[in-house]
PDB file of N, CA and C in Angstrom:
ATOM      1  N   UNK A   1       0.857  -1.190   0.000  1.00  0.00           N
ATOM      2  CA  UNK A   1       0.000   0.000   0.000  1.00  0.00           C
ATOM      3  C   UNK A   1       0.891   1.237   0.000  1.00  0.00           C
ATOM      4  N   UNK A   2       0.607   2.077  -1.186  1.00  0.00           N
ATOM      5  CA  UNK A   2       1.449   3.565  -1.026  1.00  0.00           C
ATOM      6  C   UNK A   2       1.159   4.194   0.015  1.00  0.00           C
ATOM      7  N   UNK A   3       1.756   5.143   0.501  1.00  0.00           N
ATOM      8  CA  UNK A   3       1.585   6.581   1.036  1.00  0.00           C
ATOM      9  C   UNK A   3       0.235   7.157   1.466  1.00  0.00           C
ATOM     10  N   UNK A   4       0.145   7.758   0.182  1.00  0.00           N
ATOM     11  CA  UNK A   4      -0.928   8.437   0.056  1.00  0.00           C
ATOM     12  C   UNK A   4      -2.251   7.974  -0.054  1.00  0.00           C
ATOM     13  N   UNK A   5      -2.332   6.512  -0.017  1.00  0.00           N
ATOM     14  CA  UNK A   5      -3.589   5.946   0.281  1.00  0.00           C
ATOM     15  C   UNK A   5      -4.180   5.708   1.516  1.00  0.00           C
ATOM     16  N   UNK A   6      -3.095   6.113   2.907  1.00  0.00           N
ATOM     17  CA  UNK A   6      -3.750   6.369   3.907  1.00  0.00           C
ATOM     18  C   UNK A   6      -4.370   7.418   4.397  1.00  0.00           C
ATOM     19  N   UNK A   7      -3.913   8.676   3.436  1.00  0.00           N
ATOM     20  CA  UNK A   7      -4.406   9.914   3.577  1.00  0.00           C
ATOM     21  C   UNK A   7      -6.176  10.059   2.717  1.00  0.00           C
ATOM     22  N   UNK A   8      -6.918  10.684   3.376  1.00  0.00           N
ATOM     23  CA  UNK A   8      -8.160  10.910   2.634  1.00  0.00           C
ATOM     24  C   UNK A   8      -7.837  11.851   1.351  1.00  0.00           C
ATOM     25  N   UNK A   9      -8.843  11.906   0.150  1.00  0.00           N
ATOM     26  CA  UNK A   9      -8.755  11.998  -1.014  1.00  0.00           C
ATOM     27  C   UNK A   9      -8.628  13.761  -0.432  1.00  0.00           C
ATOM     28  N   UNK A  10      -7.990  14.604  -1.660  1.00  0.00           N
ATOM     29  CA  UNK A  10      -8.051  15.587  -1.660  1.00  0.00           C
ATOM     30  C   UNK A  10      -7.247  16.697  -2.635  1.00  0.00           C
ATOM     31  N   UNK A  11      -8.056  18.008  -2.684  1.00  0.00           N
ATOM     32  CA  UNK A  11      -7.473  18.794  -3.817  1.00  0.00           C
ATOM     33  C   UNK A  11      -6.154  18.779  -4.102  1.00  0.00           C
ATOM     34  N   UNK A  12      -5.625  18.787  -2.834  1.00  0.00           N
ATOM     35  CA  UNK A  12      -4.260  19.212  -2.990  1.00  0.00           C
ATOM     36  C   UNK A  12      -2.998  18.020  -2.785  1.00  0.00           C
ATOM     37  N   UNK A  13      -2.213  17.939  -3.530  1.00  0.00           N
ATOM     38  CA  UNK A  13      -1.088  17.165  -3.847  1.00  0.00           C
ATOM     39  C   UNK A  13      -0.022  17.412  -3.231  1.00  0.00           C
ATOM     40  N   UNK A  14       0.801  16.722  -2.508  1.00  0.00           N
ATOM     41  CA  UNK A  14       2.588  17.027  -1.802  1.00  0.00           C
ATOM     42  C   UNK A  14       3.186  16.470  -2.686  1.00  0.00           C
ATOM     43  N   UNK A  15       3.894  17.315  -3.359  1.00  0.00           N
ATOM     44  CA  UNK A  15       4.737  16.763  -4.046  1.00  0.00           C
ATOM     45  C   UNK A  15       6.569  16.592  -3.714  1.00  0.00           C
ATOM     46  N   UNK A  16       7.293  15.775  -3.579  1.00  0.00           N
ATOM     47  CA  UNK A  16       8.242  15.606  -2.914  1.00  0.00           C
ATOM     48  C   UNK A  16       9.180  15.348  -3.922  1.00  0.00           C
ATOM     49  N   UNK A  17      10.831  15.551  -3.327  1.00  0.00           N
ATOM     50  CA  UNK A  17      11.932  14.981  -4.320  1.00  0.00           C
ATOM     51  C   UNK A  17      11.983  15.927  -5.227  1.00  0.00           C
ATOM     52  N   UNK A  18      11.963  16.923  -5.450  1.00  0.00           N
ATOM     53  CA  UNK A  18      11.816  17.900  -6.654  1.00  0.00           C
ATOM     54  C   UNK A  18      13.482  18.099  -6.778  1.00  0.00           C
ATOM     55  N   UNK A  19      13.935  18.212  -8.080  1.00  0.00           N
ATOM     56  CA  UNK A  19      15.412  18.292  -8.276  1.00  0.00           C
ATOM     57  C   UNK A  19      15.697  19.597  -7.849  1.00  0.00           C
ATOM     58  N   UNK A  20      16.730  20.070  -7.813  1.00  0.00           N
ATOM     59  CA  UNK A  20      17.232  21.577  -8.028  1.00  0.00           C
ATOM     60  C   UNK A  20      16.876  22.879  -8.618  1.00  0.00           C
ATOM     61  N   UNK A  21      17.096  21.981 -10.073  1.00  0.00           N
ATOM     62  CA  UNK A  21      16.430  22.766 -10.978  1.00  0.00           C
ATOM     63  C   UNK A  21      15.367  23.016 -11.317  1.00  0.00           C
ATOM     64  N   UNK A  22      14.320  22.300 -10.585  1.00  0.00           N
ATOM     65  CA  UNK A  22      13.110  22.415 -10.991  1.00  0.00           C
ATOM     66  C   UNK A  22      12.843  23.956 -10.348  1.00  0.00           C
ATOM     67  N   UNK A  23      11.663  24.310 -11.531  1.00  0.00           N
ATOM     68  CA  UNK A  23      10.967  25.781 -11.122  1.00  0.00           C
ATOM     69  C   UNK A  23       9.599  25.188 -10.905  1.00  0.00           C
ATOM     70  N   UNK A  24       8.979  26.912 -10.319  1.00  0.00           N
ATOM     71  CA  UNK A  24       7.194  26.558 -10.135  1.00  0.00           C
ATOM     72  C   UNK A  24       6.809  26.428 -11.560  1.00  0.00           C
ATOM     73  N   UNK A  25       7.130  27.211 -12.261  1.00  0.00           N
ATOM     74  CA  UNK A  25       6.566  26.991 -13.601  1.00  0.00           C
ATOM     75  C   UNK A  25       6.521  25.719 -14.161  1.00  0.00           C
ATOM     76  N   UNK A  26       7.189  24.838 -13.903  1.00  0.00           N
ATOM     77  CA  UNK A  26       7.894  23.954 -13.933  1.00  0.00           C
ATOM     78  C   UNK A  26       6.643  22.038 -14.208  1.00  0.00           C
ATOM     79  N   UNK A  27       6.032  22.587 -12.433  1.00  0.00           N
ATOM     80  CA  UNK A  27       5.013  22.051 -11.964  1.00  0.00           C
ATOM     81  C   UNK A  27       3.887  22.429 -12.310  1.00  0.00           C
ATOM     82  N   UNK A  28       3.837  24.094 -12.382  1.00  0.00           N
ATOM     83  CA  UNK A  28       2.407  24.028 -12.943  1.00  0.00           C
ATOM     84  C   UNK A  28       2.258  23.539 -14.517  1.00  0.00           C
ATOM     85  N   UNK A  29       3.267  23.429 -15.530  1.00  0.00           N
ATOM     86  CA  UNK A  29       3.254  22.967 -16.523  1.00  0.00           C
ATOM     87  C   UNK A  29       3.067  21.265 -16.508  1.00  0.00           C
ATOM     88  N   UNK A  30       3.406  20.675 -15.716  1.00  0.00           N
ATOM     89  CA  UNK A  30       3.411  18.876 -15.620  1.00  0.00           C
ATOM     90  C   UNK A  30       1.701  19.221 -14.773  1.00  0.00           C
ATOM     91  N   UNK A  31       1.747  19.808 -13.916  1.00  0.00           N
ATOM     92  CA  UNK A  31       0.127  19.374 -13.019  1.00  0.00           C
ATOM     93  C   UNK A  31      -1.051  19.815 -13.916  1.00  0.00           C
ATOM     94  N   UNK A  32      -0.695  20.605 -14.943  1.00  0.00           N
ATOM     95  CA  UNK A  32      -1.917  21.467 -15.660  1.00  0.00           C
ATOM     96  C   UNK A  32      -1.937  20.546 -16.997  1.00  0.00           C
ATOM     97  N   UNK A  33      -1.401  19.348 -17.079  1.00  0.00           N
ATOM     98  CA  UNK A  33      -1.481  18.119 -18.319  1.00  0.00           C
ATOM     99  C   UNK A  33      -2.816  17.422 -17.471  1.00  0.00           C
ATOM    100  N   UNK A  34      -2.992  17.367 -15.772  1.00  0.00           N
ATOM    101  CA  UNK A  34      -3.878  17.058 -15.496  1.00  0.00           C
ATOM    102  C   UNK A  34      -5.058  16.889 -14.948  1.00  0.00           C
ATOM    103  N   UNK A  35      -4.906  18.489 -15.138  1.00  0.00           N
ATOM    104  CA  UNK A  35      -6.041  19.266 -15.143  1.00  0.00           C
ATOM    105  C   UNK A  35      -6.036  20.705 -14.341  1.00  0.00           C
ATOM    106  N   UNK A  36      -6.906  21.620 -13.445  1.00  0.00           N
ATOM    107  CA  UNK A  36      -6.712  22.819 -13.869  1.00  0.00           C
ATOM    108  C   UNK A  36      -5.820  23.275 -12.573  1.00  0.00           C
ATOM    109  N   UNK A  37      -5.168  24.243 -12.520  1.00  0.00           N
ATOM    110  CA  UNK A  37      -4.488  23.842 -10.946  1.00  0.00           C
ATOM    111  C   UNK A  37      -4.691  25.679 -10.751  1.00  0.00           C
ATOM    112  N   UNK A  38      -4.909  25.173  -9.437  1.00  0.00           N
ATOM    113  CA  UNK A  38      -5.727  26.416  -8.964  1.00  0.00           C
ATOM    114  C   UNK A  38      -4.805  27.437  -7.721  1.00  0.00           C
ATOM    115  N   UNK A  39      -3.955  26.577  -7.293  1.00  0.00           N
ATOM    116  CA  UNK A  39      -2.737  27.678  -6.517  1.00  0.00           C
ATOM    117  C   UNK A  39      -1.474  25.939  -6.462  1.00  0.00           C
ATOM    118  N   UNK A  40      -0.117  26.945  -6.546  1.00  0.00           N
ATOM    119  CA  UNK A  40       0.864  26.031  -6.028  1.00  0.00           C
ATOM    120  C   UNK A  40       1.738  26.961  -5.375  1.00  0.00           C
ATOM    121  N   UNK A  41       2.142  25.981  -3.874  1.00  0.00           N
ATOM    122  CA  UNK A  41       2.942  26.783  -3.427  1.00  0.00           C
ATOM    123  C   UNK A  41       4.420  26.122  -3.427  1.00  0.00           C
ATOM    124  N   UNK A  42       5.001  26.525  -3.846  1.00  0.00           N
ATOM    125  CA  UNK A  42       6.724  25.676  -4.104  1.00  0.00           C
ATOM    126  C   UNK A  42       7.840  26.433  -2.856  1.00  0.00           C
ATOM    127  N   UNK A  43       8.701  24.797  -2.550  1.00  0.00           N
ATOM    128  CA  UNK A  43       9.124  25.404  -1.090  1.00  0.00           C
ATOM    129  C   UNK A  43      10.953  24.925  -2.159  1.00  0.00           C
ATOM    130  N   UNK A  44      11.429  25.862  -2.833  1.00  0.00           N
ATOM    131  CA  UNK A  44      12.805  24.961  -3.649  1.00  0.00           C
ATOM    132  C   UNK A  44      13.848  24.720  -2.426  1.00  0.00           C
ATOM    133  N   UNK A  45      13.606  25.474  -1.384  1.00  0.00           N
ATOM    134  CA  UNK A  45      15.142  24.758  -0.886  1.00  0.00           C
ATOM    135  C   UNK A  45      14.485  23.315   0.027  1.00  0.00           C
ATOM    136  N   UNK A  46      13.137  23.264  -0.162  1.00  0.00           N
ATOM    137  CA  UNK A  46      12.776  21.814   0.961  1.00  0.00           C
ATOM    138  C   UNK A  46      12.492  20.707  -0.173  1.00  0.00           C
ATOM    139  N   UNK A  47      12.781  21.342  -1.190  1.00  0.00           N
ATOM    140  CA  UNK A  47      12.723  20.334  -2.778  1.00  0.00           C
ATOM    141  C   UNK A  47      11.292  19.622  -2.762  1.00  0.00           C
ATOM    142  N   UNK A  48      10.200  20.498  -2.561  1.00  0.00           N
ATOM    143  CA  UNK A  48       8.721  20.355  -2.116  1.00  0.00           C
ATOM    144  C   UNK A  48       7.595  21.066  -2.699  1.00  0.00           C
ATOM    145  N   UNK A  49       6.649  20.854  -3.022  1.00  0.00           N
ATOM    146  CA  UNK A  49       5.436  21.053  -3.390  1.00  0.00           C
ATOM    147  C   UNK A  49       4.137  21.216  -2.802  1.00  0.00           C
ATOM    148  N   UNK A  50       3.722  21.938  -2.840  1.00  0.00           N
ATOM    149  CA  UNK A  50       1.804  21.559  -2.899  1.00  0.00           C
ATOM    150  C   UNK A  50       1.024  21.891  -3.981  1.00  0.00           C
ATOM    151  N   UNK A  51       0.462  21.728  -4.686  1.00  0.00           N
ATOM    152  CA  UNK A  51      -0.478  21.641  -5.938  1.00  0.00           C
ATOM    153  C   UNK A  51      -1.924  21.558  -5.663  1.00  0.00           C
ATOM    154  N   UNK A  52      -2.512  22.710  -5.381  1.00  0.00           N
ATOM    155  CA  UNK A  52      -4.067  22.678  -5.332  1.00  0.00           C
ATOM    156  C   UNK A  52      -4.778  22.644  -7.097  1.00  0.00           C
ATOM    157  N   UNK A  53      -5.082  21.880  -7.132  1.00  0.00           N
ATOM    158  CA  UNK A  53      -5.922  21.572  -8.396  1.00  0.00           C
ATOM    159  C   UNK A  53      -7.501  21.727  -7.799  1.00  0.00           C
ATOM    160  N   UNK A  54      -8.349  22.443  -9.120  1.00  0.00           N
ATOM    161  CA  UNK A  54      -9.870  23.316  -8.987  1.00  0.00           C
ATOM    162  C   UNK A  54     -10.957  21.724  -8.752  1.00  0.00           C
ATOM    163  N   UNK A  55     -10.400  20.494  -8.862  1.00  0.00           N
ATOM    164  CA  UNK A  55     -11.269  19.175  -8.675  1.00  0.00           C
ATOM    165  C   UNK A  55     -10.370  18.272  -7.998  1.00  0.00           C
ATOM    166  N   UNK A  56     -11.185  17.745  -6.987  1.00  0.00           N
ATOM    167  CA  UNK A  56     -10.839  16.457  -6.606  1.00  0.00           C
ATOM    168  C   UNK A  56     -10.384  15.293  -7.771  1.00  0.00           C
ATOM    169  N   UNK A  57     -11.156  15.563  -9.100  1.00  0.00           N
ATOM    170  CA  UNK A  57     -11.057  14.607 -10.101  1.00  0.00           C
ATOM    171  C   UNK A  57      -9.818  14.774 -10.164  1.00  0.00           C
ATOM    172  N   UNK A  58      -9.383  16.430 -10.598  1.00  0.00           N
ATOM    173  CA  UNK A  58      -7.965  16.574 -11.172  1.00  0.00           C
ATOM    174  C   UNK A  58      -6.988  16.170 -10.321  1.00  0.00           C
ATOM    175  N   UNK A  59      -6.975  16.165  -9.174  1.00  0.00           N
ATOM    176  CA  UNK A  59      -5.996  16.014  -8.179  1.00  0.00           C
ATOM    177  C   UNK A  59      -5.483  14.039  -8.327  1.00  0.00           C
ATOM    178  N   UNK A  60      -6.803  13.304  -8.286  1.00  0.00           N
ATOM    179  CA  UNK A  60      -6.628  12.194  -8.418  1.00  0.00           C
ATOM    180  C   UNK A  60      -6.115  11.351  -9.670  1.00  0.00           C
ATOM    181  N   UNK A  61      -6.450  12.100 -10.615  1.00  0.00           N
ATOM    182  CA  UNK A  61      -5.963  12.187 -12.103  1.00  0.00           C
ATOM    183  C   UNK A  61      -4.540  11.864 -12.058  1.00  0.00           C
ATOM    184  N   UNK A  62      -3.843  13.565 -11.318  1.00  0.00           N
ATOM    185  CA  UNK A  62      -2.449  13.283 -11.571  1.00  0.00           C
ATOM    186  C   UNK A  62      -2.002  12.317 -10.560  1.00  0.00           C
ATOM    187  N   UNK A  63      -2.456  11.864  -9.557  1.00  0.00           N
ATOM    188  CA  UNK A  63      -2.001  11.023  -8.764  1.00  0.00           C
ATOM    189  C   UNK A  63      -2.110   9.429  -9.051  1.00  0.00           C
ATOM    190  N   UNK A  64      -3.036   9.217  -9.734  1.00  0.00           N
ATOM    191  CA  UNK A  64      -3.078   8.147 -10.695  1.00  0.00           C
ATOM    192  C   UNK A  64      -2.272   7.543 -11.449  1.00  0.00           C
ATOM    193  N   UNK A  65      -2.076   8.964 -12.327  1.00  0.00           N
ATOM    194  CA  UNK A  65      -0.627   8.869 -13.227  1.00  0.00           C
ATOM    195  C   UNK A  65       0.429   8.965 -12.749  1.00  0.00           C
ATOM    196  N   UNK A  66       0.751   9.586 -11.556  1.00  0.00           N
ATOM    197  CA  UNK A  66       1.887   9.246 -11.391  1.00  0.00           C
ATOM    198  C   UNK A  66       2.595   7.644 -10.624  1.00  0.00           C
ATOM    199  N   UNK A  67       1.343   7.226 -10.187  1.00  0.00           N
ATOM    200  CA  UNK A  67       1.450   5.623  -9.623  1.00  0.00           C
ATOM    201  C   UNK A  67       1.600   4.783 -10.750  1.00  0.00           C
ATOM    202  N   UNK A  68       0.831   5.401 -12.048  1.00  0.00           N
ATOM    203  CA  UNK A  68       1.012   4.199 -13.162  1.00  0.00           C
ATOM    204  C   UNK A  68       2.593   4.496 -13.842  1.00  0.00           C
ATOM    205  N   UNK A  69       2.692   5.448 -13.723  1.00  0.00           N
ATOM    206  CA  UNK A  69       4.172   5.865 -14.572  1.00  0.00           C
ATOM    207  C   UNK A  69       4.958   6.548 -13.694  1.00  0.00           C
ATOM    208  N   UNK A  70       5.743   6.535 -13.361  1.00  0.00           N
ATOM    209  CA  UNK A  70       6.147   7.544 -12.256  1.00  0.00           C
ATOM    210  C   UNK A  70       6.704   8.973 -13.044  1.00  0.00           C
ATOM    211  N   UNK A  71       6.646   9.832 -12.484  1.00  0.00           N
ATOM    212  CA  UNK A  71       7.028  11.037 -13.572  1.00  0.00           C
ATOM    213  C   UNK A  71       8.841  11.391 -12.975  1.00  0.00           C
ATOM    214  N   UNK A  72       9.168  11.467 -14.092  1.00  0.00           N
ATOM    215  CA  UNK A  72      11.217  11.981 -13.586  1.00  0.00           C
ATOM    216  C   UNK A  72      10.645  13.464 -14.055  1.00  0.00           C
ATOM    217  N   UNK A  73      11.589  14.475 -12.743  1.00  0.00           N
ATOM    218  CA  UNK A  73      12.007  15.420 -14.102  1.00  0.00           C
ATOM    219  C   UNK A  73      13.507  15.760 -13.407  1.00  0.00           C
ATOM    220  N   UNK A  74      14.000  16.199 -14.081  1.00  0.00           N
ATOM    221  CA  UNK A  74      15.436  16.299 -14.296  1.00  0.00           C
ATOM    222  C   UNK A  74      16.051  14.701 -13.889  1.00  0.00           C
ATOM    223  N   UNK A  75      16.798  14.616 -12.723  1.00  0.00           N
ATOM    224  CA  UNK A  75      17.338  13.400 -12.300  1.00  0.00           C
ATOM    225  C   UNK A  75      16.403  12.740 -11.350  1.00  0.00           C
ATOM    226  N   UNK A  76      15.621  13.227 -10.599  1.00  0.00           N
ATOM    227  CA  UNK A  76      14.860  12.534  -9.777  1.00  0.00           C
ATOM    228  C   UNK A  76      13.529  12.343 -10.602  1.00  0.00           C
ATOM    229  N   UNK A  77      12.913  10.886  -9.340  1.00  0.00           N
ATOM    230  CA  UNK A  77      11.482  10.501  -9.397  1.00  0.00           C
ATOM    231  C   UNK A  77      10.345  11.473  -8.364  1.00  0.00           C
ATOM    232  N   UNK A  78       9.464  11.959  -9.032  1.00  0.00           N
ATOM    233  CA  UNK A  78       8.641  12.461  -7.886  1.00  0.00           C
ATOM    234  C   UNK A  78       7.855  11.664  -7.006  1.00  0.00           C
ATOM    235  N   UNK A  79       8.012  11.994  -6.421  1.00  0.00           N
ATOM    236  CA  UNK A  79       6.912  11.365  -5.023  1.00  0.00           C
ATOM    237  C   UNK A  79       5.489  12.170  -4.895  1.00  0.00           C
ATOM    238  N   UNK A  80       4.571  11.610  -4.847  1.00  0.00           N
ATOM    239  CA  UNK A  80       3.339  12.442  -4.960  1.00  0.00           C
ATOM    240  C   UNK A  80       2.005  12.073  -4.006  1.00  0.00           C
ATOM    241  N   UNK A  81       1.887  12.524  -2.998  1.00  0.00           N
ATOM    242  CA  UNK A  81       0.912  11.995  -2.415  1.00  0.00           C
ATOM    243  C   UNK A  81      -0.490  13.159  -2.007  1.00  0.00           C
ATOM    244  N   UNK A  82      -1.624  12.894  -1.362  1.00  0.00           N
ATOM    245  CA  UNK A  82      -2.578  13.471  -1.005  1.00  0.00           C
ATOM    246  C   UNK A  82      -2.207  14.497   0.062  1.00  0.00           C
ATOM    247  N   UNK A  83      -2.165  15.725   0.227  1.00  0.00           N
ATOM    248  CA  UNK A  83      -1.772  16.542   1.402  1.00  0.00           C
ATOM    249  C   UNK A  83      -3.068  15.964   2.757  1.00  0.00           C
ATOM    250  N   UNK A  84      -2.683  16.686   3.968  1.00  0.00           N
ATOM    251  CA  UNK A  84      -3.589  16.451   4.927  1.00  0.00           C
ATOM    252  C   UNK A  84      -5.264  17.484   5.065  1.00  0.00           C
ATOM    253  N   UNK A  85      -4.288  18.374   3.957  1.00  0.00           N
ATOM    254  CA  UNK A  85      -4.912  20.119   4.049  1.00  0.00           C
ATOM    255  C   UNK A  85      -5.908  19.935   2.928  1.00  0.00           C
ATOM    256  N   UNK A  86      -6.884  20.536   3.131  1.00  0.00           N
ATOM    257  CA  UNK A  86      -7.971  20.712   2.293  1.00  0.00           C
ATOM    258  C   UNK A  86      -8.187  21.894   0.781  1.00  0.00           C
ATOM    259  N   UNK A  87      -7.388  22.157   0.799  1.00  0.00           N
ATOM    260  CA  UNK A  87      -6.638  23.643   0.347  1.00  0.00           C
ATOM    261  C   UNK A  87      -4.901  24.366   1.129  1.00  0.00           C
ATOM    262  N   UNK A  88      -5.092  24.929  -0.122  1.00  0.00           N
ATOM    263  CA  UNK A  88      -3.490  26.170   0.179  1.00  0.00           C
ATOM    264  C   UNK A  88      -3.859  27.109   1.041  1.00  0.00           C
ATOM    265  N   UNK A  89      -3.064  27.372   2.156  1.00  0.00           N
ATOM    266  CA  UNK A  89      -3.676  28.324   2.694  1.00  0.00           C
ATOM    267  C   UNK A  89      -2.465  28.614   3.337  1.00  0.00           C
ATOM    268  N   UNK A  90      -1.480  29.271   3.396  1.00  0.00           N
ATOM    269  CA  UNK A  90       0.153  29.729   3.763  1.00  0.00           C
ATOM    270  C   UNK A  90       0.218  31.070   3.597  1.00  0.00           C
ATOM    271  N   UNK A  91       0.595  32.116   4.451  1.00  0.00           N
ATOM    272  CA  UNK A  91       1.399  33.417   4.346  1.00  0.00           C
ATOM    273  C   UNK A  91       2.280  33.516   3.435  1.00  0.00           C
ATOM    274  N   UNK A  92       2.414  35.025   3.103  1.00  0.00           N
ATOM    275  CA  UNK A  92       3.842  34.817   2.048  1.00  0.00           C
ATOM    276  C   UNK A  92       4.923  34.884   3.252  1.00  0.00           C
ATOM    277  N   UNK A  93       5.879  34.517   3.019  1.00  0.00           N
ATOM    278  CA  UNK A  93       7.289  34.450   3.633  1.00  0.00           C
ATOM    279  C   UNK A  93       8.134  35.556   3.309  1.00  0.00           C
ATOM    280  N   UNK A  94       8.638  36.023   4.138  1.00  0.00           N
ATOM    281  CA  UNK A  94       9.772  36.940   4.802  1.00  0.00           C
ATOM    282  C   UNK A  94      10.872  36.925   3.487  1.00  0.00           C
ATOM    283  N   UNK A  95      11.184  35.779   2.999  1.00  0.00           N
ATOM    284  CA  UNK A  95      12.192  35.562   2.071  1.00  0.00           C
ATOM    285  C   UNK A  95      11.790  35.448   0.330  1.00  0.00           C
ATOM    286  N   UNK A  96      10.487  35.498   0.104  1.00  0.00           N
ATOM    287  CA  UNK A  96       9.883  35.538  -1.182  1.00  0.00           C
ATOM    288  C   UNK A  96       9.309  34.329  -1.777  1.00  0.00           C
ATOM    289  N   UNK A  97       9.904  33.149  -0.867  1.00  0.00           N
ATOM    290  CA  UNK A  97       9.545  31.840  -1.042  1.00  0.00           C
ATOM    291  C   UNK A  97       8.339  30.913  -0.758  1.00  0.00           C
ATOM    292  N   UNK A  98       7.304  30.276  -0.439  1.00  0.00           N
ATOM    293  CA  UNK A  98       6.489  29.613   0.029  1.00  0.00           C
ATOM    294  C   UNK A  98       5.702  30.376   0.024  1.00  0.00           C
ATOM    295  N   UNK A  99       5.050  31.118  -1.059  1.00  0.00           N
ATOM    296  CA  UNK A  99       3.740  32.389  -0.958  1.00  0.00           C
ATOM    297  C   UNK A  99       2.914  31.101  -1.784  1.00  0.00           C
ATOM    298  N   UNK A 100       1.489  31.568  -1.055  1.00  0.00           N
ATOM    299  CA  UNK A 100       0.109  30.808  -2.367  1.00  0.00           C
ATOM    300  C   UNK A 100      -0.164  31.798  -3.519  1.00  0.00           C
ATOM    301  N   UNK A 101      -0.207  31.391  -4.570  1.00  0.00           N
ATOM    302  CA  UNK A 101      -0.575  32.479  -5.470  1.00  0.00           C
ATOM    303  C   UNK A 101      -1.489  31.470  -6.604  1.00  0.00           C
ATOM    304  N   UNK A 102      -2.944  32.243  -6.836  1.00  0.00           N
ATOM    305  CA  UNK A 102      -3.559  31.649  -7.610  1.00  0.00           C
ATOM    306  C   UNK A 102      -2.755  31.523  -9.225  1.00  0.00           C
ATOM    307  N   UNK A 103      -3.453  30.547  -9.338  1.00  0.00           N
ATOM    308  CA  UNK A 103      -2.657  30.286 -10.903  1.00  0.00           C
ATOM    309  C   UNK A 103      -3.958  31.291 -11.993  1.00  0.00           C
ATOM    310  N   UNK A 104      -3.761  31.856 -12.644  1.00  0.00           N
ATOM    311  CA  UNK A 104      -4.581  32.821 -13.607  1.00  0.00           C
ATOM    312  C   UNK A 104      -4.325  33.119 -14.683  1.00  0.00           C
TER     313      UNK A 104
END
């Protein structure tokens, strides 16, 4: 049994393992193949994610796919599971990093 199947279903995605190089743009370009994504907040130095997608469908979509295929980008595999949180909901940070910002 994965991860994220002990967690209840939900909008938002943790996404883990993110390379270096990866940008937000990055993610919202791979999460918006599966469907509409509605805020991400990217943490690059914790090499971390959250991905609020506008449906439960979409959220499960990409989480689907990534169990059937696993997605690489750069050198790493992502890890992708169900957050605990029901939505994004984070302050912006002091340092410019970990802000929610709707995707538009």
């Amino acid at each position: 049994m994965s991860e994220y199947q002990q967690l209840a279903p939900s909008k938002v995605l943790h996404i883990r393992n993110l390379p270096e190089e990866c940008t937000e743009m990055d993610l919202r370009t791979l999460a918006s193949q599966h469907g509409e994504v509605h805020r991400v907040l990217f943490m690059s130095r914790k090499h971390q994610a959250f991905i609020e997608f506008t449906s439960l469908e979409d959220s499960a979509r990409m989480l689907a796919a990534t169990e059937a295929t696993p997605i690489r980008l750069g050198t790493r595999t992502l890890i992708a599971q169900y957050s605990n949180k029901p939505e994004i909901s984070a302050p912006e940070s002091r340092d410019g990093e970990g802000g929610s910002r709707p995707y538009n």
